[in-house]
Protein backbone atom coordinates (compact mmCIF):
# COMPACT_ATOMS: atom_id res chain seq x y z
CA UNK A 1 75.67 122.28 75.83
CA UNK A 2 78.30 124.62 76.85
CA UNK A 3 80.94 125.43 74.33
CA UNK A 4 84.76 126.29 75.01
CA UNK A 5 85.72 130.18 74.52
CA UNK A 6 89.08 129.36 73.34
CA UNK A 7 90.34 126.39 71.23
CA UNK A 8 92.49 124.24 74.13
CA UNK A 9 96.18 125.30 73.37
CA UNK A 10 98.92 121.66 72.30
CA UNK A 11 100.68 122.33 75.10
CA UNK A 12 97.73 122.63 78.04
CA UNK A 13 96.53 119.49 76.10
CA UNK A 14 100.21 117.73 76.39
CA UNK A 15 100.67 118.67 80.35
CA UNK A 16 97.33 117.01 80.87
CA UNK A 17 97.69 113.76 78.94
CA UNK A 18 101.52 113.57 80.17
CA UNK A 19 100.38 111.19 82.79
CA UNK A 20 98.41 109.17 80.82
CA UNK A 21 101.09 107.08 79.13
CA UNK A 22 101.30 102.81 80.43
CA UNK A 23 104.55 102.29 82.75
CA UNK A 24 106.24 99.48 83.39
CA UNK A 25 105.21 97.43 86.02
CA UNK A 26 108.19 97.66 88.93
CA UNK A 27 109.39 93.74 90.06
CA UNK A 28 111.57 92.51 92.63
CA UNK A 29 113.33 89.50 93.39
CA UNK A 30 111.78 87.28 96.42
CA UNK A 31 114.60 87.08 98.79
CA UNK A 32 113.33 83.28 99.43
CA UNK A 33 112.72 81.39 96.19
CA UNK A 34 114.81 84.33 93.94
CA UNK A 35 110.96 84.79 91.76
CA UNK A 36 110.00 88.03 90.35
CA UNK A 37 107.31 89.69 92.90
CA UNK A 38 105.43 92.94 93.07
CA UNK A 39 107.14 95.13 96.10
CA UNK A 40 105.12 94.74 98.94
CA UNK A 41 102.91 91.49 97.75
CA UNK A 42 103.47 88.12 99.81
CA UNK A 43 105.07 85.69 97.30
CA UNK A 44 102.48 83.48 95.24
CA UNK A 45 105.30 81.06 94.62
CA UNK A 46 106.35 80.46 98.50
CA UNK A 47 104.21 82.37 100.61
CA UNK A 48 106.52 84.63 102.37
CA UNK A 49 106.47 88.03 103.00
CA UNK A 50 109.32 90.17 104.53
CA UNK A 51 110.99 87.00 105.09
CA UNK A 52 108.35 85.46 107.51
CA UNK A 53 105.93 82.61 106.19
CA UNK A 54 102.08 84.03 105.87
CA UNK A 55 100.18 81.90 104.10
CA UNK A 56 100.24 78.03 103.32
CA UNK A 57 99.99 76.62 99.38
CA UNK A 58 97.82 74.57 98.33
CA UNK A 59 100.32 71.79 97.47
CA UNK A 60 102.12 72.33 101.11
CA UNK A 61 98.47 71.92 102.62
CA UNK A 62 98.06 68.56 100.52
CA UNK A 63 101.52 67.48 101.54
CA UNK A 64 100.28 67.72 105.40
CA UNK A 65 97.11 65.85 104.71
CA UNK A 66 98.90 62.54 103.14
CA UNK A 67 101.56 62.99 106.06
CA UNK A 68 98.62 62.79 108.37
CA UNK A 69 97.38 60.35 106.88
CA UNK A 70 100.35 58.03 106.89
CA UNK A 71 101.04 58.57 110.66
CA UNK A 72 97.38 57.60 111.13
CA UNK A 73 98.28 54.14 109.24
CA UNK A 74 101.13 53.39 111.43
């Protein structure tokens, strides 16, 4: 295998691995429910996204179904 001329100096070794380090994850505030949300994600908590609805829950779905179901029974 090849071998290095030159021994790899701290600080060529430091500029590389400066990006290596684990950051924070960034969070913002749903401007619906007031949750903690990645930026740019639609809301797991509500479903909203830019302050439109997207996507339906699986608890809102349910609540249709038994509404449904109770018009059907009267």
């Amino acid at each position: 295998m090849a071998e290095p001329k030159k021994r790899l100096t701290s600080t060529r070794s430091g500029n590389r691995q400066s990006h290596d380090s684990i950051k924070e994850k960034t969070l913002i505030f749903c401007p619906n429910c007031k949750k903690k949300i990645r930026p740019h994600h639609v809301c797991p908590n509500c479903g909203f996204y830019q302050g439109k609805k997207v996507i339906k829950l699986k608890d809102e779905k349910k609540k249709e179904k038994k509404l449904a179901e109770k018009l059907k029974d009267e």
